[in-house]
Protein backbone atom coordinates (compact mmCIF):
# COMPACT_ATOMS: atom_id res chain seq x y z
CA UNK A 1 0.00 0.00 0.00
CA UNK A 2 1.29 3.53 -1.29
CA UNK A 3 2.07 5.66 2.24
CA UNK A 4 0.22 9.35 2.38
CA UNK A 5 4.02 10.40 2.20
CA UNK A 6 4.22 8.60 -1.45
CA UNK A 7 1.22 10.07 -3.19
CA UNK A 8 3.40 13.21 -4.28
CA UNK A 9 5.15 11.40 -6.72
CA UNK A 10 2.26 8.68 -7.93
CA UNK A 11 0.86 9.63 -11.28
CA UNK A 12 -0.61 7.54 -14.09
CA UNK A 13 2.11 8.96 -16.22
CA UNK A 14 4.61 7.03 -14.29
CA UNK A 15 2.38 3.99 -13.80
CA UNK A 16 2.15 4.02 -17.68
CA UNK A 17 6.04 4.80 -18.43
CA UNK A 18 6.54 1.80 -16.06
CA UNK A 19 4.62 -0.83 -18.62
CA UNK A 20 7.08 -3.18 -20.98
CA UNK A 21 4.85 -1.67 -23.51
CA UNK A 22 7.12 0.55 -25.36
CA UNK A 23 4.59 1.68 -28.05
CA UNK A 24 1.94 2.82 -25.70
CA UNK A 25 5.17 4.92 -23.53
CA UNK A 26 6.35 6.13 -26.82
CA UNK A 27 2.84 8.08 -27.85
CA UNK A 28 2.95 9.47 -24.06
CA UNK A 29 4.47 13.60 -24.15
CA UNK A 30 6.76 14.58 -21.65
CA UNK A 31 6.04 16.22 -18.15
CA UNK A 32 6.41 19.94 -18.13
CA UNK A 33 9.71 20.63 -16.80
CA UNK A 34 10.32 21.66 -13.21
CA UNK A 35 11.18 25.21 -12.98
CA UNK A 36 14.29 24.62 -10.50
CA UNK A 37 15.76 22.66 -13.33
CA UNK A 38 14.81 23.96 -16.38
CA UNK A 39 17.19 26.90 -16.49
CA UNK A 40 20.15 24.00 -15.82
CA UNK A 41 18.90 22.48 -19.19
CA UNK A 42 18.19 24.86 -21.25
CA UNK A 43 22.00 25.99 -20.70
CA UNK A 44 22.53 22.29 -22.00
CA UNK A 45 20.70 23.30 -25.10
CA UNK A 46 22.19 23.85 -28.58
CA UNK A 47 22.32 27.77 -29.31
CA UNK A 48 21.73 27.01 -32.93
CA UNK A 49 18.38 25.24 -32.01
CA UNK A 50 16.64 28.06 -30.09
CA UNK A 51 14.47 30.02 -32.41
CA UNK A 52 15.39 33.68 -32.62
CA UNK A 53 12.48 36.44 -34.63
CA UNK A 54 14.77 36.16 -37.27
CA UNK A 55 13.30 32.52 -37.96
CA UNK A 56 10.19 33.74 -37.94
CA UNK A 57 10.47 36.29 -40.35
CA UNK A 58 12.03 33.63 -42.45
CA UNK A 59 9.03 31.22 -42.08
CA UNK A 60 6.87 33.76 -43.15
CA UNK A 61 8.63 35.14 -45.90
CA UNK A 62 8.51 31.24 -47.21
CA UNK A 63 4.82 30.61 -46.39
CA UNK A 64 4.33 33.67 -48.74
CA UNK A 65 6.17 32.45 -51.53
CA UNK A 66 4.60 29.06 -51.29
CA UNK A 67 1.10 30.62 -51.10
CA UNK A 68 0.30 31.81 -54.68
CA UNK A 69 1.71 28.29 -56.02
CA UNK A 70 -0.40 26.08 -52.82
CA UNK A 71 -3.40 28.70 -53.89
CA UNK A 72 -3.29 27.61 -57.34
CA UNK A 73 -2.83 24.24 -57.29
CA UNK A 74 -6.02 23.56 -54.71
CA UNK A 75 -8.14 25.46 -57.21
CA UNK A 76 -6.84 22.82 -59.83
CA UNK A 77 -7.66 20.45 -57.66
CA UNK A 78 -10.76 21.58 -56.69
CA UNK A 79 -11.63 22.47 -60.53
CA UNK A 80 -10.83 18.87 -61.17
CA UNK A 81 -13.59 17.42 -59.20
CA UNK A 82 -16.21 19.65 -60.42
CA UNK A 83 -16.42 22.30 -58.00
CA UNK A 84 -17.44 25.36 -60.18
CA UNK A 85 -20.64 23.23 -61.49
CA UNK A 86 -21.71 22.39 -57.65
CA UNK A 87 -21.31 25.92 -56.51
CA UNK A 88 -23.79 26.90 -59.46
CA UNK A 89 -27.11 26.15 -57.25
CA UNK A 90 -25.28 28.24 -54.58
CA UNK A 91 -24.45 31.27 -56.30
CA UNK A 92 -27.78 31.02 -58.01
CA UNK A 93 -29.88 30.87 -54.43
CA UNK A 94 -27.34 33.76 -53.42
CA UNK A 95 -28.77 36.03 -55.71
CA UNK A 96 -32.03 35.44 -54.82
CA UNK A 97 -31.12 36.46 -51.34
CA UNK A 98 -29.43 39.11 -52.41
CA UNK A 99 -33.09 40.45 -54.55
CA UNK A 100 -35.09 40.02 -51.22
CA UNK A 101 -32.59 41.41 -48.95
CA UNK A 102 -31.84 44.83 -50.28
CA UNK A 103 -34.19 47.78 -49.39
CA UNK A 104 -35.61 49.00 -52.76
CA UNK A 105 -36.49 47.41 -55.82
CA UNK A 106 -34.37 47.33 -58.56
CA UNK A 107 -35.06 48.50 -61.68
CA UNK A 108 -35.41 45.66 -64.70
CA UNK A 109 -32.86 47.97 -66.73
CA UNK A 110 -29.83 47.80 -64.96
CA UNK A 111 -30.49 44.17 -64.03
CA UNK A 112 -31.37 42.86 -67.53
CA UNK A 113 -28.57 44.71 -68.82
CA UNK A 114 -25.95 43.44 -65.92
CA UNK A 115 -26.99 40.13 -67.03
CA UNK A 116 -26.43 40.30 -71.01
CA UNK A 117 -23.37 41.64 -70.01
CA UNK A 118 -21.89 38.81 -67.71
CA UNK A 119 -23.43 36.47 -70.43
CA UNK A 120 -21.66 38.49 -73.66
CA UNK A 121 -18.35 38.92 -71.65
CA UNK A 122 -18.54 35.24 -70.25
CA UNK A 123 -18.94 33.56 -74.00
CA UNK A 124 -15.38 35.64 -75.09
CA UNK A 125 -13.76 34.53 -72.16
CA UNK A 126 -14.69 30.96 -72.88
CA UNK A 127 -10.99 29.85 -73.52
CA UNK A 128 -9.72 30.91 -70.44
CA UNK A 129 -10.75 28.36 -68.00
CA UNK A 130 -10.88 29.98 -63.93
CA UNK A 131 -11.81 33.72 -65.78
CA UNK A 132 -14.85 31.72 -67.51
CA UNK A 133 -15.80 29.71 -64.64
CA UNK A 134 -15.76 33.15 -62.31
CA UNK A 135 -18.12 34.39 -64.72
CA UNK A 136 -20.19 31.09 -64.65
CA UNK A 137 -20.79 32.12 -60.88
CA UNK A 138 -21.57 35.43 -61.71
CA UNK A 139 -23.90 34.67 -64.40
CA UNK A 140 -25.77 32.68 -61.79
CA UNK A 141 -25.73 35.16 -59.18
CA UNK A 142 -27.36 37.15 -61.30
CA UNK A 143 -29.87 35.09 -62.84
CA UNK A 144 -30.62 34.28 -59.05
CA UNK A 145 -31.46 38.04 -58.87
CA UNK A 146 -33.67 38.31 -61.52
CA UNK A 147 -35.20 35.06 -60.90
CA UNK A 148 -36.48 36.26 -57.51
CA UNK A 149 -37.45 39.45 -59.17
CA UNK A 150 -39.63 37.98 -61.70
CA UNK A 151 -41.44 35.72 -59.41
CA UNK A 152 -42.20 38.37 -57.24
CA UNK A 153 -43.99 40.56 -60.36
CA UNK A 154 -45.25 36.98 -61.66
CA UNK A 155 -47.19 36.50 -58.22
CA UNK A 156 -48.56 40.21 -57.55
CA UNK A 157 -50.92 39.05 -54.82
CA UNK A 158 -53.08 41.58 -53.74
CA UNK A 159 -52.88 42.29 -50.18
CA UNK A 160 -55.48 43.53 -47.82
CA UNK A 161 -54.79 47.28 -46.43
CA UNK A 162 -56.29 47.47 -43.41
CA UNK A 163 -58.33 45.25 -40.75
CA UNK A 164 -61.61 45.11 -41.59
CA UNK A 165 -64.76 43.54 -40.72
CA UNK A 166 -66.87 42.63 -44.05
CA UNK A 167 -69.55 40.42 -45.28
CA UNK A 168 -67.41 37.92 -47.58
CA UNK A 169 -68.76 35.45 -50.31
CA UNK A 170 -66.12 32.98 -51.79
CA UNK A 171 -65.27 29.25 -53.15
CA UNK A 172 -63.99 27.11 -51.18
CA UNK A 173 -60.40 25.84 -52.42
CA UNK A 174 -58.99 23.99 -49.25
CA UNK A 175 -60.37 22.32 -45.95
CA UNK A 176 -58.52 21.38 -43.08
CA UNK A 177 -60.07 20.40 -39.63
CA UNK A 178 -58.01 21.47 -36.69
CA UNK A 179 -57.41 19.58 -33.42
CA UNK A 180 -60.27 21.72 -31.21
CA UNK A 181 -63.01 21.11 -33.54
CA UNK A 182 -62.32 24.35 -35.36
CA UNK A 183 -61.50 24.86 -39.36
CA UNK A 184 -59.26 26.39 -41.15
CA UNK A 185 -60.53 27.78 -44.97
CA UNK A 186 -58.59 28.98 -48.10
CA UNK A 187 -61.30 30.89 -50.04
CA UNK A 188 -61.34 32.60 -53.24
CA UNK A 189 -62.40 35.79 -52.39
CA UNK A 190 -65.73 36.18 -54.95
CA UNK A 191 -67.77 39.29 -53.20
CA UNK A 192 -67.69 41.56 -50.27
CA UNK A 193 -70.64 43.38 -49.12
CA UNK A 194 -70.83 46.54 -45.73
CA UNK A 195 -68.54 47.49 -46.22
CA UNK A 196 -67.93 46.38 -50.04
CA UNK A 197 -63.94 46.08 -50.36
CA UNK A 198 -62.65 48.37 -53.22
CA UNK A 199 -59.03 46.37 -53.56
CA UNK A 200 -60.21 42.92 -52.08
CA UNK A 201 -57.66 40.12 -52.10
CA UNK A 202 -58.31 37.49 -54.09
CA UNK A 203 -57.65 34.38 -52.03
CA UNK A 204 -57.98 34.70 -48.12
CA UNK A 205 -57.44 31.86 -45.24
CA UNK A 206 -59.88 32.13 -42.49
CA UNK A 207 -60.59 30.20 -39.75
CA UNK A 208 -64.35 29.31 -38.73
CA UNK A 209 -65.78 27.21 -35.47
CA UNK A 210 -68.07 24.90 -37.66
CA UNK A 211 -69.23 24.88 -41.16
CA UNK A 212 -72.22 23.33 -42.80
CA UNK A 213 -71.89 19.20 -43.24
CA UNK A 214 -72.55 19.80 -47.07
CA UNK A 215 -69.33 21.81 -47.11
CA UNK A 216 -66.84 20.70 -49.92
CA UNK A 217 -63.94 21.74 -51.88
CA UNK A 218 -65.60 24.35 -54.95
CA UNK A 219 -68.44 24.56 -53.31
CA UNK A 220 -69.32 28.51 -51.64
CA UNK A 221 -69.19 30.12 -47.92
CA UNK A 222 -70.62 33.41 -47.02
CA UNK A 223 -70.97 35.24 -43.30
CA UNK A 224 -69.70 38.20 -41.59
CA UNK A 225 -65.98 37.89 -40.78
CA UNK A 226 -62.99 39.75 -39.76
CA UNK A 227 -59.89 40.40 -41.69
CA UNK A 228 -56.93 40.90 -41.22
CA UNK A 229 -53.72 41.72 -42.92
CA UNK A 230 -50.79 39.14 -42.97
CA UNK A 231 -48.26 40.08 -39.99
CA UNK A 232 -44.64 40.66 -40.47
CA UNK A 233 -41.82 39.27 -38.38
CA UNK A 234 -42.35 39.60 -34.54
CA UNK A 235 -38.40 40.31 -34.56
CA UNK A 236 -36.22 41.26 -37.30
CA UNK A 237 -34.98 37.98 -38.93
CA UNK A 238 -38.19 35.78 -37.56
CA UNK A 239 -40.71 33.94 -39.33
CA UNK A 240 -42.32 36.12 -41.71
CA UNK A 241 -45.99 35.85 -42.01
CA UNK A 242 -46.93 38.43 -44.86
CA UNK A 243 -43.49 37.38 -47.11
CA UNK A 244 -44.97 33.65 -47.15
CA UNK A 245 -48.57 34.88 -47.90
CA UNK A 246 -47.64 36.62 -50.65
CA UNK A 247 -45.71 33.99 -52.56
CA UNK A 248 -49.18 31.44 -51.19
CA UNK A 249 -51.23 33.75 -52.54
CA UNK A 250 -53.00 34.73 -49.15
CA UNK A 251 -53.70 38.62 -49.18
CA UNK A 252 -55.65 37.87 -45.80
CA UNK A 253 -56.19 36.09 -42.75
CA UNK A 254 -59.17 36.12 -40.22
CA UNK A 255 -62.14 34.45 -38.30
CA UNK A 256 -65.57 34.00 -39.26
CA UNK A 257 -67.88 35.90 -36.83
CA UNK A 258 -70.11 33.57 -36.05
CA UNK A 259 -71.10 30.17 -38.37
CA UNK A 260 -70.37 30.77 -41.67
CA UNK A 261 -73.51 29.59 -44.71
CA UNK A 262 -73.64 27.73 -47.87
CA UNK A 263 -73.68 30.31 -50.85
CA UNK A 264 -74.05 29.20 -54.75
CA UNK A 265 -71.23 30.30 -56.92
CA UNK A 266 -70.00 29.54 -60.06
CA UNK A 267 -68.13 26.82 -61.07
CA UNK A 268 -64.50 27.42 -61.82
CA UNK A 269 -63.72 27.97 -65.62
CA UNK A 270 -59.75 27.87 -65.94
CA UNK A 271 -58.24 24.02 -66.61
CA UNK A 272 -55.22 24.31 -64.57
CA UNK A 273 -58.06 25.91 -61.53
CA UNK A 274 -60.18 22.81 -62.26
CA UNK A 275 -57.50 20.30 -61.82
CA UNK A 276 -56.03 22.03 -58.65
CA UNK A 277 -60.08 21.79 -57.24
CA UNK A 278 -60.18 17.98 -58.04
CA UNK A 279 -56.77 17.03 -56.34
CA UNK A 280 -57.62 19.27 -53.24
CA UNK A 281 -60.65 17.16 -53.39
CA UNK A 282 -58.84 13.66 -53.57
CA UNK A 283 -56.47 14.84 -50.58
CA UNK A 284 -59.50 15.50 -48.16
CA UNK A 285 -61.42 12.20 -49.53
CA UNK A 286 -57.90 10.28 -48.65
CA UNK A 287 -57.54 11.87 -45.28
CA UNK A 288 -61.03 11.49 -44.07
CA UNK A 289 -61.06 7.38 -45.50
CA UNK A 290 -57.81 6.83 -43.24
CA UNK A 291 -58.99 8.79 -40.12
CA UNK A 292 -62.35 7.02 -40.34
CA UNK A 293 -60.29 3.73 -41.03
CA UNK A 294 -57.44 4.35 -38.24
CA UNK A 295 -59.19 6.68 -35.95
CA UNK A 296 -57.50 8.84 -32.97
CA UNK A 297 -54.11 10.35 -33.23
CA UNK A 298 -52.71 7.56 -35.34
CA UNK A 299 -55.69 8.39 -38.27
CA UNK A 300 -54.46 11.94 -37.85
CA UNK A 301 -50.89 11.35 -38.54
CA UNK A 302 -51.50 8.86 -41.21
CA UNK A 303 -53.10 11.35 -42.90
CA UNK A 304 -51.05 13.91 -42.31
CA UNK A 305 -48.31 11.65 -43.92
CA UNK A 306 -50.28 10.16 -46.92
CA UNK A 307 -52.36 13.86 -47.78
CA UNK A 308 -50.44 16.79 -45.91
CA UNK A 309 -53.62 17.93 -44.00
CA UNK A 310 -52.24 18.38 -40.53
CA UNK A 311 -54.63 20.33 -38.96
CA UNK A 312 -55.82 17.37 -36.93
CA UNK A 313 -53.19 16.40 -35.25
CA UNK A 314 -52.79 17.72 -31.59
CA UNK A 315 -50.32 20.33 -29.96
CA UNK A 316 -49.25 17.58 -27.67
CA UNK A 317 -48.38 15.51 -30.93
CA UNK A 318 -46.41 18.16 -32.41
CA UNK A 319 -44.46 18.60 -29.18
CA UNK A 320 -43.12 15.68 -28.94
CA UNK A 321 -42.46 15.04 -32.66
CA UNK A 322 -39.95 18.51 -32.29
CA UNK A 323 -38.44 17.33 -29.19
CA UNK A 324 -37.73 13.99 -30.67
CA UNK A 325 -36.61 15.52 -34.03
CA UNK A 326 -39.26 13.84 -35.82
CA UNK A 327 -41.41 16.88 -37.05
CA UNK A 328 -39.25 17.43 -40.58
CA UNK A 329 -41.38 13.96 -41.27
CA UNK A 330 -44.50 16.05 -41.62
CA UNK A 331 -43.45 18.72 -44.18
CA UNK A 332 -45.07 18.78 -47.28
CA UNK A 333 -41.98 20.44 -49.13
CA UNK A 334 -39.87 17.07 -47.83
CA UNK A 335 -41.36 13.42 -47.87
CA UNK A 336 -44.53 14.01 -49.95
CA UNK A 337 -41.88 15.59 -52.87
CA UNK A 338 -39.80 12.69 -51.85
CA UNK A 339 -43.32 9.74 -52.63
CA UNK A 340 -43.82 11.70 -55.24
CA UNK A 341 -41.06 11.14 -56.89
CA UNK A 342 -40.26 7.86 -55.49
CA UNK A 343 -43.54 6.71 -57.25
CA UNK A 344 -42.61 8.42 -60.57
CA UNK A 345 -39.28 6.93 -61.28
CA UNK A 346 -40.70 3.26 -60.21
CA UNK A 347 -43.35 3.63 -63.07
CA UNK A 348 -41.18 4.89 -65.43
CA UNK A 349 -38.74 2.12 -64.67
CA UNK A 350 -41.20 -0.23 -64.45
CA UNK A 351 -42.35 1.27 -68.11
CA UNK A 352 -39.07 0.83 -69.31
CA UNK A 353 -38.24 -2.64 -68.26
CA UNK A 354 -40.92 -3.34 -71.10
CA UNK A 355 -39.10 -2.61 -73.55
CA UNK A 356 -35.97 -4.62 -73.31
CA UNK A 357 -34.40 -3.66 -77.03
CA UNK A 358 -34.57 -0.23 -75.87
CA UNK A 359 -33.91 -0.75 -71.65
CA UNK A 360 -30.64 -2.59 -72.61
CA UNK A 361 -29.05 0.11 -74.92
CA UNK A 362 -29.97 3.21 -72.60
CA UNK A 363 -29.41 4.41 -69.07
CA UNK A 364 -32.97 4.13 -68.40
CA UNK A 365 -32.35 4.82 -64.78
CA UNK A 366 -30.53 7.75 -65.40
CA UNK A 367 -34.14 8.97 -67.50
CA UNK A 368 -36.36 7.87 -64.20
CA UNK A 369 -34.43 9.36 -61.87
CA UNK A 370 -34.04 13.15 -64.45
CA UNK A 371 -37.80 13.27 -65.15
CA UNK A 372 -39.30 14.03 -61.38
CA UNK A 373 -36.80 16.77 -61.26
């Protein structure tokens, strides 16, 4: 047994330096040296190996010769593997950011004629490799910009002014029941009567405490409601409410005051309106057949999975889907793109395979997997 007198000098340092194990010593660094006896051997110490400023100077001096040279041959490297086409996407979605970040709106002049410029002065520089590729990135920047631009003009939702309380007439376009019995509308906005709206949004999402059992998708609402305009960020850099209802198409929110009634309108007349009415009617058929099928909180999240109609599932639900890091499962933009086009390539693979004088002389999996991008 180690005396109290002993325990100074026992370490696991020199427990391990005591092994036969000369490899597992070796990998072990040295104990700082004791002051008392560190002057002794640094005197012991080779003046040529202490480092003087003059060393360091020299170090540098070399670093910065080797620079342009190390510089130039990671970019060949880099080059080599394909980096200027993956940074494409990147440059592109920076320009974009750039559009929506900067406090006025740019003028389609100087933009357009920014970008015929990169392009022109990009197609002459086309034999000299990192200039061209520079201006690759550029190019995309700027097509980022005016991407976001023309979007924004393409969309031109009309926005409510002011709160308002109104008597509202409109088709219904979506349905989705919420966890306290409640329901949450998207309406095309067809009429509004005392006050009647002079610059009335077109589409509005309002929320109502029950709705007539006859209620389905193109069929028509009218009550009294109150609404509102689309709030901003609560702090700069939050969520923004209004920036996402724009690009949706929302120019309002509100409430129903009180039930709202059935109203006869007309049926929709554009194609592409048509065929967005009869899949918004499929997705509440689905979700409705699986909750009555499943039932509780299971139904709820099957259908949230299958048809994207969340509404029903329950605060507590949600809770503990974020805290276990599950709740990215439930995002439309994520694994409904993701069955979507899981389903498409296995048709068109499936399609393929029957046609083996053609399957065996093409990448057909290369075509399945390019056409549900």
């Amino acid at each position: 047994m180690t005396r109290i007198g002993d325990m100074a000098e026992a370490n696991e340092r020199a427990l391990v330096k005591s092994l036969p194990d000369g490899l597992t010593r070796s990998y072990l660094p040295e104990p700082w040296p004791d002051p008392a006896i560190a002057p002794a051997e640094r005197r012991d110490r080779d003046p040529s190996q202490i480092p003087t400023p003059d060393d360091g100077r020299s170090a540098v001096k070399s670093l910065a010769r080797r620079a342009p040279a190390a510089f130039a041959e990671a970019v060949s490297l880099e080059a080599a593997r394909g980096i200027f086409f993956l940074l494409i996407p990147i440059f592109s979605g920076l320009g974009a950011i750039a559009y929506f970040t900067v406090s006025f709106e740019p003028d389609w002049t100087p933009v357009l004629a920014l970008l015929t410029g990169l392009a022109v002065i990009r197609l002459l520089a086309r034999k000299h490799f990192l200039v061209a590729q520079i201006l690759t990135l550029a190019l995309a920047f700027q097509l980022g910009l005016v991407s976001g631009k023309w979007e924004t003009e393409r969309r031109a939702t009309p926005m409510l002014g002011s709160d308002v309380s109104t008597r509202i007439t409109g088709r219904v376009v979506a349905l989705e029941a919420q966890d306290n019995g409640s329901w949450r509308i998207t309406l095309d906005l067809l009429a509004t009567e005392r006050p009647k709206l002079r610059f009335a949004p077109e589409r509005i999402r309002i929320n109502a405490r029950d709705i007539p059992a006859e209620t389905t998708i193109g069929g028509g609402l009218t009550g009294f409601a109150r609404l509102r305009v689309p709030s901003g960020p609560v702090r700069p850099g939050n969520y923004d409410f209004s920036f996402h209802a724009y690009f949706n198409g929302i120019g309002a929110n509100g409430f129903f005051l009180g039930n709202p009634k059935t109203a006869h309108v007309p049926p929709q007349t554009s194609l592409i309106a048509a065929i967005s009415e009869w899949v918004a009617l499929l997705r509440v058929r689905v979700s409705e057949r699986v909750e009555e099928v499943i039932g509780g909180e299971d139904g709820n999240v099957t259908a949230a999975l299958i048809a994207g109609t969340r509404g029903g599932i329950s605060e507590e639900t949600n809770e503990n889907l974020r805290k276990a890091g599950l709740a990215h499962i439930l995002s439309i933009s994520g694994l409904h793109m993701a069955l979507a086009a899981g389903v498409v390539m296995f048709v068109l693979r499936s399609g393929f395979a029957l046609f083996p004088a053609f399957s065996v002389r093409h990448p057909v999996k290369k075509y399945a997997h390019s056409c549900p991008c």
